[in-house]
Structure formats: structure tokens, C-alpha cells
PDB file of N, CA and C in Angstrom:
ATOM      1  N   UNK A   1     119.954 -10.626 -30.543  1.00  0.00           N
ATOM      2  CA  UNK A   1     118.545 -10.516 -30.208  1.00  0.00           C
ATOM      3  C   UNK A   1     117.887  -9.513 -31.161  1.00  0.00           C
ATOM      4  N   UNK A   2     116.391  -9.371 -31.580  1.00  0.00           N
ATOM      5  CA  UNK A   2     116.058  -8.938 -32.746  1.00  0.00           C
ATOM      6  C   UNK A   2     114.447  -8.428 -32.017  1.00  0.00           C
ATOM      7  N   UNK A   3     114.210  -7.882 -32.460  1.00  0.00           N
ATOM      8  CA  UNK A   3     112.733  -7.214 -32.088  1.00  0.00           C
ATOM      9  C   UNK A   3     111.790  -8.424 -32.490  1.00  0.00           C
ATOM     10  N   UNK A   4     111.009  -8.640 -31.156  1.00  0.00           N
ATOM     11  CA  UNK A   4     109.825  -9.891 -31.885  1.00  0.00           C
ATOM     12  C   UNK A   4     110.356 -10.990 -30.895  1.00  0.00           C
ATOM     13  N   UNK A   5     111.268 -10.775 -30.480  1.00  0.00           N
ATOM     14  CA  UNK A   5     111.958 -12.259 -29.971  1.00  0.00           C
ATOM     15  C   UNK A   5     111.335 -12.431 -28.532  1.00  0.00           C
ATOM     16  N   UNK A   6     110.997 -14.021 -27.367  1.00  0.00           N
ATOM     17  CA  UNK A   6     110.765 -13.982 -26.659  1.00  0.00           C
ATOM     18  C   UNK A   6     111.946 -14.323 -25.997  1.00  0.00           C
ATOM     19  N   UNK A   7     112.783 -14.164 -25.183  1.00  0.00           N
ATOM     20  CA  UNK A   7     114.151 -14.288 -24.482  1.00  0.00           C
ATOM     21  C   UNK A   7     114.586 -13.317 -23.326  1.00  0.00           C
ATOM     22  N   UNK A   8     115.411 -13.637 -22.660  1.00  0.00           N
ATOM     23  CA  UNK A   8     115.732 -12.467 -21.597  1.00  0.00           C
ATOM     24  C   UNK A   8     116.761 -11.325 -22.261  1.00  0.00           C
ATOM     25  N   UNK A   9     116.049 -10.282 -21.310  1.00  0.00           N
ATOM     26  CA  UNK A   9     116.263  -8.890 -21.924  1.00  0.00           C
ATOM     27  C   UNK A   9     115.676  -8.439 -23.116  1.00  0.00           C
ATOM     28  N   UNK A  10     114.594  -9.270 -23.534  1.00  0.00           N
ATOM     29  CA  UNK A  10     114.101  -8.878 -24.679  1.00  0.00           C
ATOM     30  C   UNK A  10     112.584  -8.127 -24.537  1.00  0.00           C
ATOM     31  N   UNK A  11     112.192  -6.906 -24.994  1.00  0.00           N
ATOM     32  CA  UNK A  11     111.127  -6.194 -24.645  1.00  0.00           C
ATOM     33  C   UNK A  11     109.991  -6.849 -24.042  1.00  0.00           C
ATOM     34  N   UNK A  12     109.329  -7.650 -23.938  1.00  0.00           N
ATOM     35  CA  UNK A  12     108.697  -8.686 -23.589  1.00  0.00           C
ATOM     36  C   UNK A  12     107.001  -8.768 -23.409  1.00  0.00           C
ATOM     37  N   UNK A  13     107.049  -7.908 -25.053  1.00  0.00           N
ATOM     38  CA  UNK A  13     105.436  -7.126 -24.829  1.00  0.00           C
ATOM     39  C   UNK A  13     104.735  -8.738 -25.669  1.00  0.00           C
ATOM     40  N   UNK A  14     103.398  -9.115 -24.717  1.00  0.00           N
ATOM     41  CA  UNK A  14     102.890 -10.456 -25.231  1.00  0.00           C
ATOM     42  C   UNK A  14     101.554  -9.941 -25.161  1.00  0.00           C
ATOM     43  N   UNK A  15     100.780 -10.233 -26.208  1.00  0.00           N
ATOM     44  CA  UNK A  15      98.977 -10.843 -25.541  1.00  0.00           C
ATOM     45  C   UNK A  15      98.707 -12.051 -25.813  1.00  0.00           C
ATOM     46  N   UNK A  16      98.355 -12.636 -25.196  1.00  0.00           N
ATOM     47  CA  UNK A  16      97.580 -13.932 -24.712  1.00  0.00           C
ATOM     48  C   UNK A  16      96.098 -13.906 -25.405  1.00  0.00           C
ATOM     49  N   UNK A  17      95.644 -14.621 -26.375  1.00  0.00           N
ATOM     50  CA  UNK A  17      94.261 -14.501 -27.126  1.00  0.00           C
ATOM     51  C   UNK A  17      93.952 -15.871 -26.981  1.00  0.00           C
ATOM     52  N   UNK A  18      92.421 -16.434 -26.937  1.00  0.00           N
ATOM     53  CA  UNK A  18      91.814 -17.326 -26.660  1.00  0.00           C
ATOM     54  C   UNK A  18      91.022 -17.529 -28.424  1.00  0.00           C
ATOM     55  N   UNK A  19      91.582 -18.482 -29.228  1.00  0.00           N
ATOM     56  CA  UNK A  19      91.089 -18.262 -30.166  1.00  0.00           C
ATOM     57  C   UNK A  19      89.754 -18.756 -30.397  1.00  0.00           C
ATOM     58  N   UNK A  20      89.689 -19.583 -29.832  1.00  0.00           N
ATOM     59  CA  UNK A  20      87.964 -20.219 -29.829  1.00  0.00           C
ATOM     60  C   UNK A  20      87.036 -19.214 -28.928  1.00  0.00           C
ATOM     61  N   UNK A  21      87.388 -18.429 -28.842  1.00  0.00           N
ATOM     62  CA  UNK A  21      86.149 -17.728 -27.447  1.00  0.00           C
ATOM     63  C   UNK A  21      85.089 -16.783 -28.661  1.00  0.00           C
ATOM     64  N   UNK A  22      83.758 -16.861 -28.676  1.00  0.00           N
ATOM     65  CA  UNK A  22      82.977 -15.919 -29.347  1.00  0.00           C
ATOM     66  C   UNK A  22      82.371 -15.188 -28.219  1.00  0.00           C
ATOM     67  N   UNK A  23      82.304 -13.546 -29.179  1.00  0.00           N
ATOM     68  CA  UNK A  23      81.366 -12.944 -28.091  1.00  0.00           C
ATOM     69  C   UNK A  23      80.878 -11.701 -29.324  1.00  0.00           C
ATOM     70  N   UNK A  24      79.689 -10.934 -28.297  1.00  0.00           N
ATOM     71  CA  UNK A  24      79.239  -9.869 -28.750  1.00  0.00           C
ATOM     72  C   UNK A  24      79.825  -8.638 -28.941  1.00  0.00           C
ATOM     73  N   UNK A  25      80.209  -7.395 -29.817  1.00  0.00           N
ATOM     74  CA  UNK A  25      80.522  -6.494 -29.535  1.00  0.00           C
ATOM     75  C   UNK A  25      79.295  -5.600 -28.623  1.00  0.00           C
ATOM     76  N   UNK A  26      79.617  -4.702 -27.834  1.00  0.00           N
ATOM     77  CA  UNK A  26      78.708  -4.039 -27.199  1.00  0.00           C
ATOM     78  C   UNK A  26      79.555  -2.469 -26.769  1.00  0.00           C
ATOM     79  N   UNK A  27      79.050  -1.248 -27.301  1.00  0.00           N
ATOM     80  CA  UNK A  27      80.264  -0.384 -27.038  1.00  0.00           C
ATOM     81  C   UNK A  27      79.723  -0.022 -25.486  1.00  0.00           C
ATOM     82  N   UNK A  28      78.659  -0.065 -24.927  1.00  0.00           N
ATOM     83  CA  UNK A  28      78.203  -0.336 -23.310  1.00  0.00           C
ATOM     84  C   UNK A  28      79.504  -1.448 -21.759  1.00  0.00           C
ATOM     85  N   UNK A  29      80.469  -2.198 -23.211  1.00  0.00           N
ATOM     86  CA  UNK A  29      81.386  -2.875 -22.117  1.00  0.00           C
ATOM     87  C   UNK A  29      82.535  -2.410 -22.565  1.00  0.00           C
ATOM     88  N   UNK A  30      83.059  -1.578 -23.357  1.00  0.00           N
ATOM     89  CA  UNK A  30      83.998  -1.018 -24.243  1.00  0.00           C
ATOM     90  C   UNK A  30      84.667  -0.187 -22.753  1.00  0.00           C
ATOM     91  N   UNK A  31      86.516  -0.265 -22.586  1.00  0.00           N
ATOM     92  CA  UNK A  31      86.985   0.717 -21.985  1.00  0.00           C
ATOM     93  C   UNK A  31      87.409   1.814 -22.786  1.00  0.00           C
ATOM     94  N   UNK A  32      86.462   2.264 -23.923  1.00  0.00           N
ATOM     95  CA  UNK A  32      86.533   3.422 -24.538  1.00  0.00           C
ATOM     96  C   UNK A  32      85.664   4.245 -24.508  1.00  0.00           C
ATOM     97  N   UNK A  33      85.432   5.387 -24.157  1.00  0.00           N
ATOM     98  CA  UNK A  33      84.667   6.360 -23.770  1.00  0.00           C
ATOM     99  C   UNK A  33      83.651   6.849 -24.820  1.00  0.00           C
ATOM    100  N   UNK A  34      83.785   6.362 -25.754  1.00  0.00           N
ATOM    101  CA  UNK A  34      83.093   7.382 -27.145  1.00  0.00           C
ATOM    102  C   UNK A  34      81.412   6.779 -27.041  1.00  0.00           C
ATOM    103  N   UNK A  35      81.408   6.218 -26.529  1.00  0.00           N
ATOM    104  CA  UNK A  35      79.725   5.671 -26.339  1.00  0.00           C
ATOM    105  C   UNK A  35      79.239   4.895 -27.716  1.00  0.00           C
ATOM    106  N   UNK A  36      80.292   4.598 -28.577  1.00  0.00           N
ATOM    107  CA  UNK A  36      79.505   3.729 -29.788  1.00  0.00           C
ATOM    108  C   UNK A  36      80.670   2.962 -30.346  1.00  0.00           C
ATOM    109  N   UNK A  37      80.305   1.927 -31.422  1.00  0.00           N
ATOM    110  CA  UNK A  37      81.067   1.351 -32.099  1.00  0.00           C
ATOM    111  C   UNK A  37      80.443   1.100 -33.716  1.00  0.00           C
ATOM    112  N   UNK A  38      81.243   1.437 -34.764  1.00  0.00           N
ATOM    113  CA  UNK A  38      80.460   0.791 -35.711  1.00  0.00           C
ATOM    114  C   UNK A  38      79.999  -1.170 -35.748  1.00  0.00           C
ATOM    115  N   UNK A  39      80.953  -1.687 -34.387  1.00  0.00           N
ATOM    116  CA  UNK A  39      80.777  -3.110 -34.599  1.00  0.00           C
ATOM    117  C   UNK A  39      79.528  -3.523 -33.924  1.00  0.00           C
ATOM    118  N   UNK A  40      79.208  -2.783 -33.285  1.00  0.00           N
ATOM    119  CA  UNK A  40      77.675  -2.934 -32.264  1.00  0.00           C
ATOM    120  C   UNK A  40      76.847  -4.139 -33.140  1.00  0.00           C
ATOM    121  N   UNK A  41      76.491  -4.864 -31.792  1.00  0.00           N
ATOM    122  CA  UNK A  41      75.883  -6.599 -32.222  1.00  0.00           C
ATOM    123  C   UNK A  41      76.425  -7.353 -33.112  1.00  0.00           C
ATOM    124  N   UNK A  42      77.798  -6.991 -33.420  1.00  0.00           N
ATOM    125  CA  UNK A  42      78.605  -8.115 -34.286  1.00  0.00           C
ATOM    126  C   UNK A  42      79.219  -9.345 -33.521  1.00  0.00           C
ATOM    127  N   UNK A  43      78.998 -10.298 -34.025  1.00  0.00           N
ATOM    128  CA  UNK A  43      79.805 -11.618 -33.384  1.00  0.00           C
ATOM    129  C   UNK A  43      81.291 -11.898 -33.943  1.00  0.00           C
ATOM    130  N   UNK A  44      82.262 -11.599 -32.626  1.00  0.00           N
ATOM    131  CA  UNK A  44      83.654 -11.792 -33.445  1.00  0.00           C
ATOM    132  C   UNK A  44      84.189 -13.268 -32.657  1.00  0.00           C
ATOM    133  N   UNK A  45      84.917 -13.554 -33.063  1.00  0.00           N
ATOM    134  CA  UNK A  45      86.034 -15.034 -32.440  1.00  0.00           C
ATOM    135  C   UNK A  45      87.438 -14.528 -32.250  1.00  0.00           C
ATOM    136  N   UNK A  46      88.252 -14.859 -30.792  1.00  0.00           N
ATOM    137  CA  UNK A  46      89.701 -14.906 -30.841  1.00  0.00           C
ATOM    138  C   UNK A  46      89.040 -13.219 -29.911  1.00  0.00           C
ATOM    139  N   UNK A  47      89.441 -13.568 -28.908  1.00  0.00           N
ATOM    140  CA  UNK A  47      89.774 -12.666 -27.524  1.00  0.00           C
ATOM    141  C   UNK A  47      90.867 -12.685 -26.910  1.00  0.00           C
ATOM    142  N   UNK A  48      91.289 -11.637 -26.422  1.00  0.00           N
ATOM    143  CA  UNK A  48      92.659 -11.092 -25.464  1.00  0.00           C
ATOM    144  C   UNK A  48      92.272 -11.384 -24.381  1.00  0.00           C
ATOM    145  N   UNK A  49      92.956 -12.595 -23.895  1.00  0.00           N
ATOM    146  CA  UNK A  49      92.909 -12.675 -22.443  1.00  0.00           C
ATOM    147  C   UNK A  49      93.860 -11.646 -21.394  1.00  0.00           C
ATOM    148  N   UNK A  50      95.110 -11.634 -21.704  1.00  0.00           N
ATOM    149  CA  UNK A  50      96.248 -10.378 -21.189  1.00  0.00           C
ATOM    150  C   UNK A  50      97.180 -10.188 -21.561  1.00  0.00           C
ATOM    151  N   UNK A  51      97.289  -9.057 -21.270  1.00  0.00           N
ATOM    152  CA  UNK A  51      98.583  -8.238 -22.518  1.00  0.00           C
ATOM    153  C   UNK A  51      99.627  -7.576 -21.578  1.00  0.00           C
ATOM    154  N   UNK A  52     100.967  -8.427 -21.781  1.00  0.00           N
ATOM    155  CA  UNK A  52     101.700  -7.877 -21.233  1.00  0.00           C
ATOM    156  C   UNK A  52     102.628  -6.745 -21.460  1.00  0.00           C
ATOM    157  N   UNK A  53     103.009  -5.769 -21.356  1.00  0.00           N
ATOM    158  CA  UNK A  53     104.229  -4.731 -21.972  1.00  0.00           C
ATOM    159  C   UNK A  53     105.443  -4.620 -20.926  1.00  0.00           C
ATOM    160  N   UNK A  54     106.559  -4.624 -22.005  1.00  0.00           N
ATOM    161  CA  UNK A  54     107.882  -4.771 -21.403  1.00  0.00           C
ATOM    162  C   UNK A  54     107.673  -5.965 -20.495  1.00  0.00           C
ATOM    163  N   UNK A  55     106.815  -6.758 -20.016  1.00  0.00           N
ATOM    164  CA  UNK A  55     106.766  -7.830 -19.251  1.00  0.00           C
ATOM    165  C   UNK A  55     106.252  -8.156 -17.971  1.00  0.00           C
ATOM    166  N   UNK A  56     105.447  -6.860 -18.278  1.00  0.00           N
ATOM    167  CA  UNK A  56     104.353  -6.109 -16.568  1.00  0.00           C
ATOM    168  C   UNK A  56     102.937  -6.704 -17.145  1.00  0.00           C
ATOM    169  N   UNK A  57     102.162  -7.475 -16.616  1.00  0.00           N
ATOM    170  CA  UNK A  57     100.836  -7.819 -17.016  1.00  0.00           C
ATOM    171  C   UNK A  57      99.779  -5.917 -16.945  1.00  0.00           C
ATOM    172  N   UNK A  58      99.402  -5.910 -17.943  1.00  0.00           N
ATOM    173  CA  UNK A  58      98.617  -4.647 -18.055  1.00  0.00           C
ATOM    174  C   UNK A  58      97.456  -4.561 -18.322  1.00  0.00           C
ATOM    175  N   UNK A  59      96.204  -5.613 -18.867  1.00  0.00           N
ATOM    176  CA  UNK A  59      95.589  -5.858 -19.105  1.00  0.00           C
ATOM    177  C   UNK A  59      95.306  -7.600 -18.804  1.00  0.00           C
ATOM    178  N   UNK A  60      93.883  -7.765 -18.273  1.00  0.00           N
ATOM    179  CA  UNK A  60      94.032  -9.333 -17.620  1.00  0.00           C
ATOM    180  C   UNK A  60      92.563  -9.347 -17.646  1.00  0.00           C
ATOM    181  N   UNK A  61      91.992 -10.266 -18.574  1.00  0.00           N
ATOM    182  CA  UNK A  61      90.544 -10.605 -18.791  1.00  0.00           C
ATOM    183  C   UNK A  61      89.483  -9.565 -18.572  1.00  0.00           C
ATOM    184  N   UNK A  62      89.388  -8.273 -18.722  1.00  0.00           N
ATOM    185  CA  UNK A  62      88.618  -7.163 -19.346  1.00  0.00           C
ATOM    186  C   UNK A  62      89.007  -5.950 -18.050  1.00  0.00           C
ATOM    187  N   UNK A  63      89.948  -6.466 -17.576  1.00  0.00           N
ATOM    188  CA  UNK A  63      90.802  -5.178 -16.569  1.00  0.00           C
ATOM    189  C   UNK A  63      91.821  -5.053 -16.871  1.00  0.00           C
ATOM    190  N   UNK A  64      92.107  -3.421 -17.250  1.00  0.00           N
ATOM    191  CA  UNK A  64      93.372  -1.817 -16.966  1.00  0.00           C
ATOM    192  C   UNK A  64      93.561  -2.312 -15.918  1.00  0.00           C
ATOM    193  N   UNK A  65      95.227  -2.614 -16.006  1.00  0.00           N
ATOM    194  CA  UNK A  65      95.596  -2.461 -14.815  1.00  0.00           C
ATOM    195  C   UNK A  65      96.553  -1.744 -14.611  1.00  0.00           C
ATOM    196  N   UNK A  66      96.849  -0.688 -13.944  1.00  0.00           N
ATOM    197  CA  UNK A  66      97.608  -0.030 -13.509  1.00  0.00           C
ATOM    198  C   UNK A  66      97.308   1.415 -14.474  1.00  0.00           C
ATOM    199  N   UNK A  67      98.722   2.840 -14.654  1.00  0.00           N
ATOM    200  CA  UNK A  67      98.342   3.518 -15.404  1.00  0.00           C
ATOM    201  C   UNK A  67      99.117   3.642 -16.680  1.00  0.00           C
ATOM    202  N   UNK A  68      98.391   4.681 -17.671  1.00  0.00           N
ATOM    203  CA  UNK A  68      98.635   4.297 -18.914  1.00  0.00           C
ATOM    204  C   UNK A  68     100.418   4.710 -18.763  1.00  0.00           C
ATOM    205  N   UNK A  69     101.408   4.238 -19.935  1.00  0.00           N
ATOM    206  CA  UNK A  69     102.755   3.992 -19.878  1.00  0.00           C
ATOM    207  C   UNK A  69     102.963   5.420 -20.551  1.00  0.00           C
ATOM    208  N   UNK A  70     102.233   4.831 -22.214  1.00  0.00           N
ATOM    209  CA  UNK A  70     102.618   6.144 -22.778  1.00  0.00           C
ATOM    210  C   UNK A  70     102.882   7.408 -23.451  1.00  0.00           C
ATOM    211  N   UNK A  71     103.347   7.635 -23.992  1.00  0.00           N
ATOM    212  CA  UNK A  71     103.385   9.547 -23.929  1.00  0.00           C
ATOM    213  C   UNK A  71     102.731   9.353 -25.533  1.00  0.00           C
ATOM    214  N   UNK A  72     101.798  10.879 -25.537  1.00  0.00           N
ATOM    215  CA  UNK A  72     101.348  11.870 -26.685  1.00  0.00           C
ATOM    216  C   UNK A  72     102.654  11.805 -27.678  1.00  0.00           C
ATOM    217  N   UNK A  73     102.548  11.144 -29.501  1.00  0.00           N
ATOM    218  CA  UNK A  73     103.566  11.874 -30.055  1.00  0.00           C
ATOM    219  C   UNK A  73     102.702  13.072 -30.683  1.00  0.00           C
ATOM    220  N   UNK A  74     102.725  13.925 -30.818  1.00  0.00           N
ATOM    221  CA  UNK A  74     102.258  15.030 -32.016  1.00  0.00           C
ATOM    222  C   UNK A  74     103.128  14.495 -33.055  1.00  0.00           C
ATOM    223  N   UNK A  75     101.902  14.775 -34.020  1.00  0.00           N
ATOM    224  CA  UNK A  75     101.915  14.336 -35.390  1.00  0.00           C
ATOM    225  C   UNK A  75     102.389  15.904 -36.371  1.00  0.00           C
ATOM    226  N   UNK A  76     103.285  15.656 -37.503  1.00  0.00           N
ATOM    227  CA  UNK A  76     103.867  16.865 -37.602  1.00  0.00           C
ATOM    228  C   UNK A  76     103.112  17.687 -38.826  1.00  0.00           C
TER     229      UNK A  76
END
């Protein structure tokens, strides 16, 4: 088994993207706090529907779900 692989026992981190879907950027729907984006009113294609890690759904059509996994590295 090799990193990348979909199989049992294998890390089983997936996202699910909808490649035909267009939408607006807007940093107003953003789950990022910084209050802006340089992409503001850009039209992009190909959305994340849900993203799984290790094989736990964590993200599912514009909902965090659950809490974050993981840890701060400091950078040296």
C-alpha cells in the first residue's frame, strides 16, 4: 500500500468536487475570519462538495464539521 491509494487501511483523506458547479467568490461566506479576499467577485468552476480525513466526513457542502484535528508545527 502506498500513500494516495484508496483501499482498506489506507489513510482515507478524499474531497469530493463538483466540477461543473460555478459560483462567486465572496469573503462575506468565507469560513475564514480575515474579512477579505483578493478573489472578491471572481467567478471560479469545480467546488468541494466534502472532504473527508482519515475517512471521517469533515467538511459537507459549506459545513465544519466537528473540531479542528490538527496541531501548530512551528516553523524553525
Amino acid at each position: 500500500m502506498q500513500k494516495g491509494d484508496i483501499a482498506i487501511d489506507s489513510d482515507a483523506d478524499l474531497v469530493l468536487v463538483d466540477p461543473d458547479e460555478s459560483f462567486i467568490v465572496r469573503a462575506a461566506e468565507s469560513q475564514l475570519k480575515q474579512g477579505y479576499t483578493p478573489f472578491e467577485g471572481t467567478e471560479l468552476t469545480g467546488r468541494v462538495k466534502q472532504t473527508f480525513l482519515r475517512g471521517q466526513l469533515i467538511y459537507d457542502r459549506g459545513q465544519i464539521l466537528g473540531q479542528p484535528q490538527g496541531r501548530y508545527l512551528k516553523r524553525s
